[in-house]
PDB file of N, CA and C in Angstrom:
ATOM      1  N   UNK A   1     -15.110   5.105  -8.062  1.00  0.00           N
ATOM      2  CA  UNK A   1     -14.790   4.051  -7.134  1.00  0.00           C
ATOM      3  C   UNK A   1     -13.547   4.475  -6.349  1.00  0.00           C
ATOM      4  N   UNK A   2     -13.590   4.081  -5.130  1.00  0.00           N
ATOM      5  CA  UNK A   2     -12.567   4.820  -4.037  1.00  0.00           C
ATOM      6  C   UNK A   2     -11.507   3.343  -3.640  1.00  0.00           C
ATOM      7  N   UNK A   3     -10.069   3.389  -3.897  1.00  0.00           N
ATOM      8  CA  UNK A   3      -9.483   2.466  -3.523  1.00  0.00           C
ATOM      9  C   UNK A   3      -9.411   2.221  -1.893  1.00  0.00           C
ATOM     10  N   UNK A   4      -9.580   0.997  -1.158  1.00  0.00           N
ATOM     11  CA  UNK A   4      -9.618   0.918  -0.086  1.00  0.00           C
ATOM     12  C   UNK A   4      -7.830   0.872   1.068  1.00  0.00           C
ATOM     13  N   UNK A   5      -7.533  -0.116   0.255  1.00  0.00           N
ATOM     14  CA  UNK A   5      -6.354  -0.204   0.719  1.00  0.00           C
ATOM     15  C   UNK A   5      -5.568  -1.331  -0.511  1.00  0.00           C
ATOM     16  N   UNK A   6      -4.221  -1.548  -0.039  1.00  0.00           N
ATOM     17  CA  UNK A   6      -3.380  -2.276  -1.271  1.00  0.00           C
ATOM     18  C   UNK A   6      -3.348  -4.062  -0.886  1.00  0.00           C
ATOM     19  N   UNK A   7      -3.329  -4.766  -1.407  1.00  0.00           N
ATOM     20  CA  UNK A   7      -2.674  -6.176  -0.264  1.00  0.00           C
ATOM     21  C   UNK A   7      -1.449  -6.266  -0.872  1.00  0.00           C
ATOM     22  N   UNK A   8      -0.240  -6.993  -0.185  1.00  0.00           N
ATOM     23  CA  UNK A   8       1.222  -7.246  -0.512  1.00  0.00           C
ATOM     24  C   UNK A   8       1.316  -8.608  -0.024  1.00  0.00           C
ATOM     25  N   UNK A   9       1.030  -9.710  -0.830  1.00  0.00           N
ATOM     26  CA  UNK A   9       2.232 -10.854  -0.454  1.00  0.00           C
ATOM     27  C   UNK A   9       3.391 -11.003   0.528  1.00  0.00           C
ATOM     28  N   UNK A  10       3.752 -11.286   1.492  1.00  0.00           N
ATOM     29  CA  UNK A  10       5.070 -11.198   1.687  1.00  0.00           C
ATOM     30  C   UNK A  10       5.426 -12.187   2.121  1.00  0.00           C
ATOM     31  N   UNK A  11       6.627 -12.677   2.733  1.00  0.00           N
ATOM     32  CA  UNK A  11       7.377 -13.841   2.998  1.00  0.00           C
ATOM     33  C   UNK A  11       7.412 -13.889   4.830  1.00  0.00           C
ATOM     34  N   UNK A  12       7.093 -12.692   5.360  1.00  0.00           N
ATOM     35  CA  UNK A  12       7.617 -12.157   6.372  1.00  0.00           C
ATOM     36  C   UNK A  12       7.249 -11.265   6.866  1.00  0.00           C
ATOM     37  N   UNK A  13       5.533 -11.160   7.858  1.00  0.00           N
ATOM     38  CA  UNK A  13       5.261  -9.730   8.146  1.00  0.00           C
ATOM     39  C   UNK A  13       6.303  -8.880   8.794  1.00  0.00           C
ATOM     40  N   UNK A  14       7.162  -9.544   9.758  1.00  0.00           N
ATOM     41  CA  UNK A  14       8.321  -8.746  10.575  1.00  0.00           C
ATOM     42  C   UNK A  14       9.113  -7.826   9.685  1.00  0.00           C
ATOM     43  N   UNK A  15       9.631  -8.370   8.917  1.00  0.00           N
ATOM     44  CA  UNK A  15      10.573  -7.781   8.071  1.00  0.00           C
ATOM     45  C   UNK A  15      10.035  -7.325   7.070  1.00  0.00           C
ATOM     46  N   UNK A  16       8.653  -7.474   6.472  1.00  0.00           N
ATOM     47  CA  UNK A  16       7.897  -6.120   5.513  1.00  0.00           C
ATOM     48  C   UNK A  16       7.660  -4.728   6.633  1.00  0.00           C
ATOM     49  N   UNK A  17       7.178  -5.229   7.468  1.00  0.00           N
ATOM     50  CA  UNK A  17       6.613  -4.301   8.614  1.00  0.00           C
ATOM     51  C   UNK A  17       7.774  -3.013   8.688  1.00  0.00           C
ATOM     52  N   UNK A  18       8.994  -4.086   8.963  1.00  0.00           N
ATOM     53  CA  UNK A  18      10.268  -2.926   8.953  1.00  0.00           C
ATOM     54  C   UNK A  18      10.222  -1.930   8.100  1.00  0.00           C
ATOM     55  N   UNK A  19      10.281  -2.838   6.681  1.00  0.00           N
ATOM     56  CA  UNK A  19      10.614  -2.459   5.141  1.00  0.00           C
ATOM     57  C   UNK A  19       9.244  -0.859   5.111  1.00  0.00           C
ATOM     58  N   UNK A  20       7.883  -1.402   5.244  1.00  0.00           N
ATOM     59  CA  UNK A  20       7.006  -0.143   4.942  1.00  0.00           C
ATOM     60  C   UNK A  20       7.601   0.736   6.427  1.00  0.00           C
ATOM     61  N   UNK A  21       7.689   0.395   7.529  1.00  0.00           N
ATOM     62  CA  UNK A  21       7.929   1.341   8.640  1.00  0.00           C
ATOM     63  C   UNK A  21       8.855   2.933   7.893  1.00  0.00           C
ATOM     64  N   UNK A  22      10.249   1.887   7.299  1.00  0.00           N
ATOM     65  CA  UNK A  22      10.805   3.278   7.019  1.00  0.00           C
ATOM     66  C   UNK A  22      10.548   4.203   5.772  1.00  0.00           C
ATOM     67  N   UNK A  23       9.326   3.984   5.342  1.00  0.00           N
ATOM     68  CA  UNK A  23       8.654   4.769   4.170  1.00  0.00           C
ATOM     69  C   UNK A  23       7.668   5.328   4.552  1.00  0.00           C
ATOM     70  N   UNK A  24       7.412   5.334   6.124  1.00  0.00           N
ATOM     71  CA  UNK A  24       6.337   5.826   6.841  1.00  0.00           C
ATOM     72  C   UNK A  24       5.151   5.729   7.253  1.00  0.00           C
ATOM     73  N   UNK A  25       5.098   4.241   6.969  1.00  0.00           N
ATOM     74  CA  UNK A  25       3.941   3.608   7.331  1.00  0.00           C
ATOM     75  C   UNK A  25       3.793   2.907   9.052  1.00  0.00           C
ATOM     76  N   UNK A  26       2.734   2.873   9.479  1.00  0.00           N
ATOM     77  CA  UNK A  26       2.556   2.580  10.520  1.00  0.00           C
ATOM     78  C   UNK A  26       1.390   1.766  10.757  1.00  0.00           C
ATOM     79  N   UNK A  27       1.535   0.147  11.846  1.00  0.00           N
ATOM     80  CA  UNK A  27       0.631  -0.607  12.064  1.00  0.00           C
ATOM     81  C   UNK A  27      -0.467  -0.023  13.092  1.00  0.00           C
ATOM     82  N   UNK A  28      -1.333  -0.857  12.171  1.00  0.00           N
ATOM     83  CA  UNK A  28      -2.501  -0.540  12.737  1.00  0.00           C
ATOM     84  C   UNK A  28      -3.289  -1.970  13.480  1.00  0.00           C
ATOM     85  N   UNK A  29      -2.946  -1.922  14.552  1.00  0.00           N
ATOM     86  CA  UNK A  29      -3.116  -3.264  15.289  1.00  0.00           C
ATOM     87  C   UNK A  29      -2.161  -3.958  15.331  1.00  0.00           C
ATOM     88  N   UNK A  30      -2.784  -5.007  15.771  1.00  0.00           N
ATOM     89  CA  UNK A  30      -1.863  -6.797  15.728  1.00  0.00           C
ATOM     90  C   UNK A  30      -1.823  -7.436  14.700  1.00  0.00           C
ATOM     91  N   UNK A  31      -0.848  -8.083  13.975  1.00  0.00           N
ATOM     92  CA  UNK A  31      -0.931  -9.052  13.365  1.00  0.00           C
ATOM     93  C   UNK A  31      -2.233 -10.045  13.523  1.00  0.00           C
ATOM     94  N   UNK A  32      -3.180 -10.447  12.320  1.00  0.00           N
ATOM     95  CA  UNK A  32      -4.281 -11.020  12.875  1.00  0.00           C
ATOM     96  C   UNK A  32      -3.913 -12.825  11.790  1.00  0.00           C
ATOM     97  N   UNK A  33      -4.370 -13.609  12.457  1.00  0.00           N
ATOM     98  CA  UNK A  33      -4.557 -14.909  11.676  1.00  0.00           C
ATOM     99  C   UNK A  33      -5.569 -15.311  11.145  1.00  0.00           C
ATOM    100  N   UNK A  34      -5.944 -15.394   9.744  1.00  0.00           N
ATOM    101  CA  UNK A  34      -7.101 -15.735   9.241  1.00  0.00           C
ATOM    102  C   UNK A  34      -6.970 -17.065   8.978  1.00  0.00           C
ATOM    103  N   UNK A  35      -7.753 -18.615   9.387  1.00  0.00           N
ATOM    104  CA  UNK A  35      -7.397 -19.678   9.397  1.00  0.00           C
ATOM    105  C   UNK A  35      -7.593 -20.177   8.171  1.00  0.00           C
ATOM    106  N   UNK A  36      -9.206 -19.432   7.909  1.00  0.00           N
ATOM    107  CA  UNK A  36      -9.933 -19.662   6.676  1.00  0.00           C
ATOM    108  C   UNK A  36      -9.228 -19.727   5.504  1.00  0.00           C
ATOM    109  N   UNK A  37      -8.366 -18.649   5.525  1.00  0.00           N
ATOM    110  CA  UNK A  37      -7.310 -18.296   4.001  1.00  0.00           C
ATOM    111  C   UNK A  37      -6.230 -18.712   4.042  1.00  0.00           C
ATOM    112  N   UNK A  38      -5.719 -19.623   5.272  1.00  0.00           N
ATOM    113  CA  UNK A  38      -4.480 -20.067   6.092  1.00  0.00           C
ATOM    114  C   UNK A  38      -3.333 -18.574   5.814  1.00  0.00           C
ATOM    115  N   UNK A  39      -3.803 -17.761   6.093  1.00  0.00           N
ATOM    116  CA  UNK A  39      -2.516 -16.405   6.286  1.00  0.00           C
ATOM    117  C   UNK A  39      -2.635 -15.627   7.623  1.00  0.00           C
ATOM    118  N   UNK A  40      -1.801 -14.854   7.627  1.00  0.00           N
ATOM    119  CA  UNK A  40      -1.621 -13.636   8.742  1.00  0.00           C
ATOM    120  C   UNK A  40      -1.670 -12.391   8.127  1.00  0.00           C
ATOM    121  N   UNK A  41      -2.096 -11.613   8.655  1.00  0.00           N
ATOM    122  CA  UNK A  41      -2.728 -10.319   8.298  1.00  0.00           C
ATOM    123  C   UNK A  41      -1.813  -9.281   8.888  1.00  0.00           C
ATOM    124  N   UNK A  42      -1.520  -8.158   8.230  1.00  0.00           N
ATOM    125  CA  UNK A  42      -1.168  -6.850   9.073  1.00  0.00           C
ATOM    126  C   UNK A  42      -1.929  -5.796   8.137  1.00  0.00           C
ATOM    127  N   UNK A  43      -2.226  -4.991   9.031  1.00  0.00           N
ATOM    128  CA  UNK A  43      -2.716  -3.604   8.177  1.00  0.00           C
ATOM    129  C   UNK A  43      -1.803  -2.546   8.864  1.00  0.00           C
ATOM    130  N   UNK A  44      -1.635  -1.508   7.741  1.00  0.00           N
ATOM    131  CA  UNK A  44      -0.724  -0.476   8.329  1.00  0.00           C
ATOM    132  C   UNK A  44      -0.723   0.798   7.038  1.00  0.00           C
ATOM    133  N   UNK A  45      -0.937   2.174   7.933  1.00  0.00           N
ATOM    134  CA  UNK A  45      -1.073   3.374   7.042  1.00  0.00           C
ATOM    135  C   UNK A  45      -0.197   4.099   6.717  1.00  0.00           C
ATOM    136  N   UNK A  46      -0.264   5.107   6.273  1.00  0.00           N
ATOM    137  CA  UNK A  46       0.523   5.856   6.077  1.00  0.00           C
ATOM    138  C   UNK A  46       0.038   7.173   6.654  1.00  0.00           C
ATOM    139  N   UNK A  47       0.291   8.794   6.831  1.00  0.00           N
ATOM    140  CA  UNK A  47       0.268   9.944   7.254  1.00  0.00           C
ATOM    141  C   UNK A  47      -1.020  10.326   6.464  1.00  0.00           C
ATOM    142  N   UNK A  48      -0.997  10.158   4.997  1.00  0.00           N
ATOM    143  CA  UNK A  48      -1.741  10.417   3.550  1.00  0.00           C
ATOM    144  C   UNK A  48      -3.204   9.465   3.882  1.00  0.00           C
ATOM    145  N   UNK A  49      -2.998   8.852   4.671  1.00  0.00           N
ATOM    146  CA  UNK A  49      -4.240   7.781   4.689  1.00  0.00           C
ATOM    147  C   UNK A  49      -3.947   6.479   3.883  1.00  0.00           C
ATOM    148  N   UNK A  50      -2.971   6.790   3.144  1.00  0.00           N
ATOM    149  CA  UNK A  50      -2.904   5.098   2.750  1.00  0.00           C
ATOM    150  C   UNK A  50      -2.575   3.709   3.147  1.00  0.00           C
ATOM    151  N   UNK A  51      -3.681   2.589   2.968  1.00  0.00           N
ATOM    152  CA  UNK A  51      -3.727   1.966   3.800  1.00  0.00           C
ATOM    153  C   UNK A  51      -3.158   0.437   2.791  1.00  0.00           C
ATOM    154  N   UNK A  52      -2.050  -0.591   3.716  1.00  0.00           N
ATOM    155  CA  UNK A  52      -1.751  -1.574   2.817  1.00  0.00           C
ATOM    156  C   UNK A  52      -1.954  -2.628   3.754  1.00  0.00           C
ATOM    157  N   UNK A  53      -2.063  -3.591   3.334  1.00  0.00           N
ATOM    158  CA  UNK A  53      -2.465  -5.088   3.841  1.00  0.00           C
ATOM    159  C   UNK A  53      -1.593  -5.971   4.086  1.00  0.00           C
ATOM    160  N   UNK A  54      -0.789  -6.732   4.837  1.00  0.00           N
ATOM    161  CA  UNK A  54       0.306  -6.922   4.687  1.00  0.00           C
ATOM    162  C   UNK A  54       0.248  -8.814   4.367  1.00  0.00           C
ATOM    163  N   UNK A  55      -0.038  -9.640   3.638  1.00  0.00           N
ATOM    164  CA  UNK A  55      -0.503 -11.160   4.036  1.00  0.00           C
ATOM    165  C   UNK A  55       0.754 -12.164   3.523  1.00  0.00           C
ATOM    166  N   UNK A  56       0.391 -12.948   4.689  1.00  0.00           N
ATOM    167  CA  UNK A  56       1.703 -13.719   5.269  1.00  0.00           C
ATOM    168  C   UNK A  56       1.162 -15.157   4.954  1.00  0.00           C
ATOM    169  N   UNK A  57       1.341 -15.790   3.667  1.00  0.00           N
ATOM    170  CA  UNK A  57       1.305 -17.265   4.160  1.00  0.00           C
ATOM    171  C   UNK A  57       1.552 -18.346   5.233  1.00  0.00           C
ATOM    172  N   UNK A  58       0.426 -18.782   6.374  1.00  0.00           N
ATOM    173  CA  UNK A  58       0.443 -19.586   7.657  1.00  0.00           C
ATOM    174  C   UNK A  58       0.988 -21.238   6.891  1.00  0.00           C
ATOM    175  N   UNK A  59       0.873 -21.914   5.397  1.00  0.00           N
ATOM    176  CA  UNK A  59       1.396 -22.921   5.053  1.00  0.00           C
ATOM    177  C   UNK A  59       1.544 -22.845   3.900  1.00  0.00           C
ATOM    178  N   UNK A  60       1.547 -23.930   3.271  1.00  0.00           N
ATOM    179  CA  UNK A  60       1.704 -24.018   1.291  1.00  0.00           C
ATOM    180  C   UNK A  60       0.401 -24.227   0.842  1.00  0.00           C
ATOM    181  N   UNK A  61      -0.505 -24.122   1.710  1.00  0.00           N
ATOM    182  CA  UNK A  61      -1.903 -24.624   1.193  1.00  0.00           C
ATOM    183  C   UNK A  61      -2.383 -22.409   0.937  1.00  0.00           C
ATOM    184  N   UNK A  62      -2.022 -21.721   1.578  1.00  0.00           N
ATOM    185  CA  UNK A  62      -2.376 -20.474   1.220  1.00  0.00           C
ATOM    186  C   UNK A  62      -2.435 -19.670   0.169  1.00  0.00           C
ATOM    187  N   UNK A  63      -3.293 -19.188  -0.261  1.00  0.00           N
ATOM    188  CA  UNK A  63      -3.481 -18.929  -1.844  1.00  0.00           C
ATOM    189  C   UNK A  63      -2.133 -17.654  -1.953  1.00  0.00           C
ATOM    190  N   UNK A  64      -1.525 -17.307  -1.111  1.00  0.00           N
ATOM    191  CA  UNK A  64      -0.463 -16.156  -1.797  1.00  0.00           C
ATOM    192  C   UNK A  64       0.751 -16.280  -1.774  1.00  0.00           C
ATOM    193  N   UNK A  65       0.656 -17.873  -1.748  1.00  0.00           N
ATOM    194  CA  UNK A  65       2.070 -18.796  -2.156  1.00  0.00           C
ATOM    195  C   UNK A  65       2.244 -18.765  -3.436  1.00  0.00           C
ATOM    196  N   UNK A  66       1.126 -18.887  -4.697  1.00  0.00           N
ATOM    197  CA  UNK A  66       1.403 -18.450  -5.891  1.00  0.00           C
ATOM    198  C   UNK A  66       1.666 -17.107  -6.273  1.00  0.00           C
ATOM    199  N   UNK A  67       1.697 -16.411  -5.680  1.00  0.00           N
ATOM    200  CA  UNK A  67       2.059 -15.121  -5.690  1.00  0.00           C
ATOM    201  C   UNK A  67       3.454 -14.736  -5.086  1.00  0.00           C
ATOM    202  N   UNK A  68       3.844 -15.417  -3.972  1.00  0.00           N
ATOM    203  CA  UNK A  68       4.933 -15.176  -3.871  1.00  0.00           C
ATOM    204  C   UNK A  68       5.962 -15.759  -4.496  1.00  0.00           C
ATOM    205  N   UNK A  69       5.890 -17.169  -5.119  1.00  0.00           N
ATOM    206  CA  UNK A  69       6.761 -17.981  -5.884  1.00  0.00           C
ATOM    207  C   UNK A  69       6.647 -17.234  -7.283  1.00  0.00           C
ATOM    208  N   UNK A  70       5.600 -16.602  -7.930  1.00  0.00           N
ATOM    209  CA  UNK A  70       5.902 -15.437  -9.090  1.00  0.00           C
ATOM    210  C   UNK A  70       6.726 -14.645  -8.443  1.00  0.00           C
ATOM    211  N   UNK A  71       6.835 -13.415  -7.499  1.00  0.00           N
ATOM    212  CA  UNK A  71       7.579 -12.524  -7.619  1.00  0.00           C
ATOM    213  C   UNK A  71       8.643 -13.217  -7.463  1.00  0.00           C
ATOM    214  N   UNK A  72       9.494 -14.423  -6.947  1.00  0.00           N
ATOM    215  CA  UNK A  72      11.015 -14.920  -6.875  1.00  0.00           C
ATOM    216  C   UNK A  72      11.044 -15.598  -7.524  1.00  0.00           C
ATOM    217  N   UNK A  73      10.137 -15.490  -8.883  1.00  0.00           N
ATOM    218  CA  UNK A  73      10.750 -16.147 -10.304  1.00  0.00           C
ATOM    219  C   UNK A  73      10.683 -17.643 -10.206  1.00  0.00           C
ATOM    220  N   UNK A  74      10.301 -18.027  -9.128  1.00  0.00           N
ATOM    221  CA  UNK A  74       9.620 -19.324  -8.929  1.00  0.00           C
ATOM    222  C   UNK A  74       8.637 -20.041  -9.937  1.00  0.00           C
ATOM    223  N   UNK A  75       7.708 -19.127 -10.348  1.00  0.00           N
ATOM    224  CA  UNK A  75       6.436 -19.995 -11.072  1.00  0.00           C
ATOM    225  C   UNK A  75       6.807 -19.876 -12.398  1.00  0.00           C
TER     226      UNK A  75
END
């Protein structure tokens, strides 16, 4: 089985975007809005081909609000 790409939680595509930029990653497109999942999307690679997902909770109803309130020790 071939991994496709990673997804990352974040708080903040702008400022992840930065964060992977200087590890050498680079976007691939626009920021996209998925309404369905209430998030925002970024995809962005690396040189190696690796590819990460970048998803942005659009409210509190978005499923990677529990995910982000785990990583800040929230949940």
């Amino acid at each position: 089985m071939k991994l496709h790409h990673i997804g990352y939680a974040v708080g903040d595509i702008e400022t992840s975007e930065r964060g992977f930029a200087a590890l050498g990653f680079k976007r691939d497109g626009a920021p996209t809005e998925d309404e369905r999942r209430n998030v925002r999307i970024l995809f962005m690679s690396s040189l190696d081909g690796t590819i990460i997902e970048l998803v942005e909770p659009l409210n509190e109803n978005a499923p990677v609000v529990g995910s982000l309130a785990t990583q800040r020790g929230v949940a």
